[in-house]
C-alpha atoms as a PDB file:
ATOM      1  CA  UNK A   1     -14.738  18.657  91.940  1.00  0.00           C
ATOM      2  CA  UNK A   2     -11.760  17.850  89.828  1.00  0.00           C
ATOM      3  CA  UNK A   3     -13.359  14.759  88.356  1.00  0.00           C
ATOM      4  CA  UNK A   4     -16.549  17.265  87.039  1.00  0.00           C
ATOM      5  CA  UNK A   5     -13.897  19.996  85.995  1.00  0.00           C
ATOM      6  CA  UNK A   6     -12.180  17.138  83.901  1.00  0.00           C
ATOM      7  CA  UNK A   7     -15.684  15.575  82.440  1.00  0.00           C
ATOM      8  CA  UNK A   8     -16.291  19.307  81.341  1.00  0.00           C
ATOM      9  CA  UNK A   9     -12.666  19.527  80.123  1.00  0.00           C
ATOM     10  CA  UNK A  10     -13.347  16.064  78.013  1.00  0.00           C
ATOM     11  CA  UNK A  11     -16.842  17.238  76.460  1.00  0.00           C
ATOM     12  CA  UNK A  12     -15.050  20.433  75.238  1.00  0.00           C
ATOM     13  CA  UNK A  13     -12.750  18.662  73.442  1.00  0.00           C
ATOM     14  CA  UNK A  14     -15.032  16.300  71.611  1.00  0.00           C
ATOM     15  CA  UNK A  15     -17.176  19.049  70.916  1.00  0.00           C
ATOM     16  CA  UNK A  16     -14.561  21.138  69.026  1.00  0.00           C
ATOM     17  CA  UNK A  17     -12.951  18.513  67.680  1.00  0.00           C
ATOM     18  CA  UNK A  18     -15.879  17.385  65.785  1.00  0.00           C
ATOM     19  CA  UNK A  19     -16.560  20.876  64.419  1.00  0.00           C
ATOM     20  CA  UNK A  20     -15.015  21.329  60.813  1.00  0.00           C
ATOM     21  CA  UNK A  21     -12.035  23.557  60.153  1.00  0.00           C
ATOM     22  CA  UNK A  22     -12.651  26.702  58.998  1.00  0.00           C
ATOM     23  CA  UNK A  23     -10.611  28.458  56.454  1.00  0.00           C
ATOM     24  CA  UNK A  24     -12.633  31.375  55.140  1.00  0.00           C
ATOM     25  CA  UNK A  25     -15.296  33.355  56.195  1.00  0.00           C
ATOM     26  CA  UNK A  26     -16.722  36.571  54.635  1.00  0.00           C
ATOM     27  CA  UNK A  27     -19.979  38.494  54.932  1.00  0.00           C
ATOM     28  CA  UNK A  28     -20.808  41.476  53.188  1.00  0.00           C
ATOM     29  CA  UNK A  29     -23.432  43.829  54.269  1.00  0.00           C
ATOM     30  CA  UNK A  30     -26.064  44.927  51.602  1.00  0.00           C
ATOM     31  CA  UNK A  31     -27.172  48.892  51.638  1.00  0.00           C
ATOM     32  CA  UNK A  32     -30.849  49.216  53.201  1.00  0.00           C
ATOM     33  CA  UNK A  33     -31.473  50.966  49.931  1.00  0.00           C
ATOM     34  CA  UNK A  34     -31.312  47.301  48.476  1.00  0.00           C
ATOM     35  CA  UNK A  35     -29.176  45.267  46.743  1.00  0.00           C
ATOM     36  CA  UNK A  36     -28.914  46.294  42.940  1.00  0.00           C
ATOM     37  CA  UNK A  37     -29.015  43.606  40.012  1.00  0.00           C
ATOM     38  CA  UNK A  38     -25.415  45.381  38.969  1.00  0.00           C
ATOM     39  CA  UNK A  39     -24.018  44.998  42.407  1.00  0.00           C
ATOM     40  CA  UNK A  40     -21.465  42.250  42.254  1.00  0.00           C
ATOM     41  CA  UNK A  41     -20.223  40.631  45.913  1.00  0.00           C
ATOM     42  CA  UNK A  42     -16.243  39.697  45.766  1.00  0.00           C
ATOM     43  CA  UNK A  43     -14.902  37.241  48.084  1.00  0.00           C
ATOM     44  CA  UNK A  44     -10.741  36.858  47.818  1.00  0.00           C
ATOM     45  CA  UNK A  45      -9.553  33.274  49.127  1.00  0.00           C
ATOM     46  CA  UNK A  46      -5.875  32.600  49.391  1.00  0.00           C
ATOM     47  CA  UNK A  47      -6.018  28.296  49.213  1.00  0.00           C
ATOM     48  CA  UNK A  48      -2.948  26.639  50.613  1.00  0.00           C
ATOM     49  CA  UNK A  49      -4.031  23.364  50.421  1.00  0.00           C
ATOM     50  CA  UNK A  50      -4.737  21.442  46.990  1.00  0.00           C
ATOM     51  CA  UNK A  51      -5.075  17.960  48.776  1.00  0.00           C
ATOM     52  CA  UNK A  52      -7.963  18.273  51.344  1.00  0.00           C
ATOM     53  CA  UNK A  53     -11.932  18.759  50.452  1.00  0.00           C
ATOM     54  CA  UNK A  54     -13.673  21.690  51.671  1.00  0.00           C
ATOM     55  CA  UNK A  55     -17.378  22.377  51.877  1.00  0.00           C
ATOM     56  CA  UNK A  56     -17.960  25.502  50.503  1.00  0.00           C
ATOM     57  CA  UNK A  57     -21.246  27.547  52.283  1.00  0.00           C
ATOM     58  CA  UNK A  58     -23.158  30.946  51.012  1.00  0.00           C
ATOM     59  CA  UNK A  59     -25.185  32.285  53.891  1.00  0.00           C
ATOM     60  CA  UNK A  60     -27.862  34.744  53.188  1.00  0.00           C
ATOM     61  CA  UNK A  61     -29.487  37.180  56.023  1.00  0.00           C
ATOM     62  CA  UNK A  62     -32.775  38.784  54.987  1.00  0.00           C
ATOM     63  CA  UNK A  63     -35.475  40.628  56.956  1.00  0.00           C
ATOM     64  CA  UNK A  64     -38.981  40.042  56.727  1.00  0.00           C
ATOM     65  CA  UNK A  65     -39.636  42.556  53.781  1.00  0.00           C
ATOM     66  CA  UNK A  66     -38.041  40.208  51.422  1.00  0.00           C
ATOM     67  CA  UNK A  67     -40.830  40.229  49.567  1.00  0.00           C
ATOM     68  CA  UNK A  68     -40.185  36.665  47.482  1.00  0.00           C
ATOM     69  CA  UNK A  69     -40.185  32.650  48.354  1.00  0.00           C
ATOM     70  CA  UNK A  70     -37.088  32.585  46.740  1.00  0.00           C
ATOM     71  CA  UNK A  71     -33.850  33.891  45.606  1.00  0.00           C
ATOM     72  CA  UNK A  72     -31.404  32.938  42.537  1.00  0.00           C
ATOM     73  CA  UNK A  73     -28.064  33.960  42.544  1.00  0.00           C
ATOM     74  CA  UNK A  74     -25.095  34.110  39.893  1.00  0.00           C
ATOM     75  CA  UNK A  75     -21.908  32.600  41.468  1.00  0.00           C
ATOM     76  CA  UNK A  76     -18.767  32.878  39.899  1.00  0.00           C
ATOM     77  CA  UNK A  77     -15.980  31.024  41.121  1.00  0.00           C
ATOM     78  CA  UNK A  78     -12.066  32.588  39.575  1.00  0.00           C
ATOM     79  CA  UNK A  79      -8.388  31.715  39.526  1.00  0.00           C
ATOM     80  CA  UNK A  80      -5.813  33.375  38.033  1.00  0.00           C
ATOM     81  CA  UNK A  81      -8.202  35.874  36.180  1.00  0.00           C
ATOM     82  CA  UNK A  82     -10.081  32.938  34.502  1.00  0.00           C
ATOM     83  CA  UNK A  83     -13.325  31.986  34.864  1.00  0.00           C
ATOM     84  CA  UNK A  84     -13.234  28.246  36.458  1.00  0.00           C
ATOM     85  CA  UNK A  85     -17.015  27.460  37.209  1.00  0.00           C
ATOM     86  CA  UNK A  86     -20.116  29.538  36.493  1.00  0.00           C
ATOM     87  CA  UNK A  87     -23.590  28.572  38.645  1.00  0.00           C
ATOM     88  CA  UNK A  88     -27.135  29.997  38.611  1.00  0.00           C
ATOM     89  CA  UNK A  89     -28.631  28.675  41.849  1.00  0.00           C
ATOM     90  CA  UNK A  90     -32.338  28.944  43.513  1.00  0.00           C
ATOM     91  CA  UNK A  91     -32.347  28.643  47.207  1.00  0.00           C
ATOM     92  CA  UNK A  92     -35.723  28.797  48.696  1.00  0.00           C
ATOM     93  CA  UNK A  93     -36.324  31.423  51.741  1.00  0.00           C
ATOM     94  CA  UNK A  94     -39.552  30.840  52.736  1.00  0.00           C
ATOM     95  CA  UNK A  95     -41.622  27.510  52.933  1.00  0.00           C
ATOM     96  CA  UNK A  96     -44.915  27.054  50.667  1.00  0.00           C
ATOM     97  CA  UNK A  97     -47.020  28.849  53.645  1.00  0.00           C
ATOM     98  CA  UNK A  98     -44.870  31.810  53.992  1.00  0.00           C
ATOM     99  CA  UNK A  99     -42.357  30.773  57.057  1.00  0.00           C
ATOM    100  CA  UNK A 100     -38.901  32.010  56.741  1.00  0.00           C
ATOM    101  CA  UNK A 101     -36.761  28.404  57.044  1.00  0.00           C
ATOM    102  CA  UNK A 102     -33.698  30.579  58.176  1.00  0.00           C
ATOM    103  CA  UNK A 103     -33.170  30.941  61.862  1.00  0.00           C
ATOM    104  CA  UNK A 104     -34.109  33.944  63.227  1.00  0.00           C
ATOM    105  CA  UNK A 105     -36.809  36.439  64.220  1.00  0.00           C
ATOM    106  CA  UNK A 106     -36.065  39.805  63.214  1.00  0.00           C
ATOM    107  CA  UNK A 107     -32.946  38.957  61.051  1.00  0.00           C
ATOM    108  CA  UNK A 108     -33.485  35.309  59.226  1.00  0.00           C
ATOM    109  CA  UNK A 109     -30.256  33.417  58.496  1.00  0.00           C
ATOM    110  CA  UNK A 110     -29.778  30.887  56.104  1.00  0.00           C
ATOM    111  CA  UNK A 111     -26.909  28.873  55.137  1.00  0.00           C
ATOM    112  CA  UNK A 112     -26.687  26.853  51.871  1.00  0.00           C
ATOM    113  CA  UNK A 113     -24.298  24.152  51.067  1.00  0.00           C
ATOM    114  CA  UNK A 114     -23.058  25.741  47.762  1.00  0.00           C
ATOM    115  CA  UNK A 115     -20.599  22.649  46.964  1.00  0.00           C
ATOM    116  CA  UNK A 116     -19.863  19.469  49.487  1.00  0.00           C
ATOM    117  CA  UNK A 117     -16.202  17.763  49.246  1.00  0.00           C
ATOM    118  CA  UNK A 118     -15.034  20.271  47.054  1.00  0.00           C
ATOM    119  CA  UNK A 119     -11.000  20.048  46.003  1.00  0.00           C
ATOM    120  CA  UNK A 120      -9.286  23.187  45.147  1.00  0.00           C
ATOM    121  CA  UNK A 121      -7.375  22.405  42.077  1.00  0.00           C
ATOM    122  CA  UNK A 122      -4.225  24.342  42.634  1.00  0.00           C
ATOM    123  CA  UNK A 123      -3.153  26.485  45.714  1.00  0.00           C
ATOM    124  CA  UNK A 124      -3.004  30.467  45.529  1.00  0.00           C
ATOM    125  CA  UNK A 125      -6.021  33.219  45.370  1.00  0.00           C
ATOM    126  CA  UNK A 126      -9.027  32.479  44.043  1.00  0.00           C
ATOM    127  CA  UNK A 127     -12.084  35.018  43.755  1.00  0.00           C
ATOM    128  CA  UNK A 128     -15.962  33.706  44.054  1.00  0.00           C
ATOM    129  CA  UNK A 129     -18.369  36.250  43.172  1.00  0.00           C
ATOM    130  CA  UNK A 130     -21.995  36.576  43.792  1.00  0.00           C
ATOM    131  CA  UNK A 131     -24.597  38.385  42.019  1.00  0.00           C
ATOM    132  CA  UNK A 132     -28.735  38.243  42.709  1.00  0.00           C
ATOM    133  CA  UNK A 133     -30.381  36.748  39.835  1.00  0.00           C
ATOM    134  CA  UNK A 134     -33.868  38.070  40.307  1.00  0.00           C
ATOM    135  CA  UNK A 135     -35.955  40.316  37.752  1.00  0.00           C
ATOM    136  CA  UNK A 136     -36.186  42.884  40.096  1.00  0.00           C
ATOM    137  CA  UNK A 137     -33.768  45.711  39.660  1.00  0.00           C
ATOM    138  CA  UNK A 138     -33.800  46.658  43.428  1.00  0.00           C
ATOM    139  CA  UNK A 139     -33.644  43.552  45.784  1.00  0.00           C
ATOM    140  CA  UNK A 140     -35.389  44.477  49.173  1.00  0.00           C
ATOM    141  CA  UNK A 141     -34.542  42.901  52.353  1.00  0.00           C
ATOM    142  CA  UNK A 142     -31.546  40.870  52.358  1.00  0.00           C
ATOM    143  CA  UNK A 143     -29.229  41.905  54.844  1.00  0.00           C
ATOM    144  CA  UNK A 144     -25.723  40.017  54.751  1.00  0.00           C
ATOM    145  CA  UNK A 145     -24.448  37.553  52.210  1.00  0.00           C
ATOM    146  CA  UNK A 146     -21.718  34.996  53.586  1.00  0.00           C
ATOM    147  CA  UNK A 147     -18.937  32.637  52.052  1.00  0.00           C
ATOM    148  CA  UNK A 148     -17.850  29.838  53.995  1.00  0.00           C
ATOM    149  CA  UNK A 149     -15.630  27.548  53.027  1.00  0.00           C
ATOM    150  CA  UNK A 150     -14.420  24.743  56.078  1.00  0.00           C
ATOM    151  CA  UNK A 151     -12.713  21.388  55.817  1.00  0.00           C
ATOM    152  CA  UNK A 152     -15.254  18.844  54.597  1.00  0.00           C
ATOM    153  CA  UNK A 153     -16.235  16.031  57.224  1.00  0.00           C
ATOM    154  CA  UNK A 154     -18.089  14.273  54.384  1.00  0.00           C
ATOM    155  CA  UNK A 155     -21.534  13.939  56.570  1.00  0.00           C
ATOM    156  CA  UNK A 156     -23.152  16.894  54.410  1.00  0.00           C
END
């Protein structure tokens, strides 16, 4: 019995020891009335560490009456009220049949590697923003919208 309790003990720790760090994580809820092309998502990161690499993660949550394939997205990334980095980005929900590629059934959940092995210039707060980039004014069916950021393992 003790051997099994310390096999189990031994697989726990490998397990979390090969999960990544993480640092930040932030999700913020869209209104069922839809997300509005004005609406602009803040996420406020205090970075104390200017040495390591961090992979930095935006994880969308969408219900099936998003009504696209696809999604594009204005990110922002600040520090010290200046604009550091400005991205449009396309990140496909759906495959070319229709599935949802998130993981899911009701709710679909999808995370995107934003940036891999990414190193924070200078410690202190930094603000990403996100925006939806579509042409509608009134974006239907997405749910959450995450920021992850966790120590990079360099496998991604």
């Amino acid at each position: 019995m003790r051997r099994l309790l310390l096999i189990i003990l031994g697989a726990a720790a490998i397990l979390t020891a090969c999960q990544p760090e993480r640092i930040y994580s932030e999700f913020h809820s869209i209104s069922t009335d839809g997300w509005h092309k004005d609406s602009v998502l803040r996420y406020e990161i205090n970075i104390v560490d200017s040495i390591s690499k961090f992979d930095v993660l935006i994880t969308l949550r969408h219900n099936a009456q998003y009504p696209y394939q696809n999604m594009w997205m204005f990110v922002n990334e600040w520090y010290g009220g200046l604009l550091l980095q400005r991205d449009t980005i396309e990140c496909d929900l759906a495959d070319s049949y229709g599935r949802w590629l998130g993981n899911g059934a009701s709710i679909y959940e999808l995370p995107l590697l934003y940036t891999s092995s990414y190193q924070f210039a200078r410690t202190g707060e930094y603000l990403f923003t996100i925006q939806h980039g579509m042409r509608t004014e009134w974006l239907q069916g997405i749910t959450d919208i995450g920021l992850i950021i966790e120590e990079s393992n360099g496998k991604k």
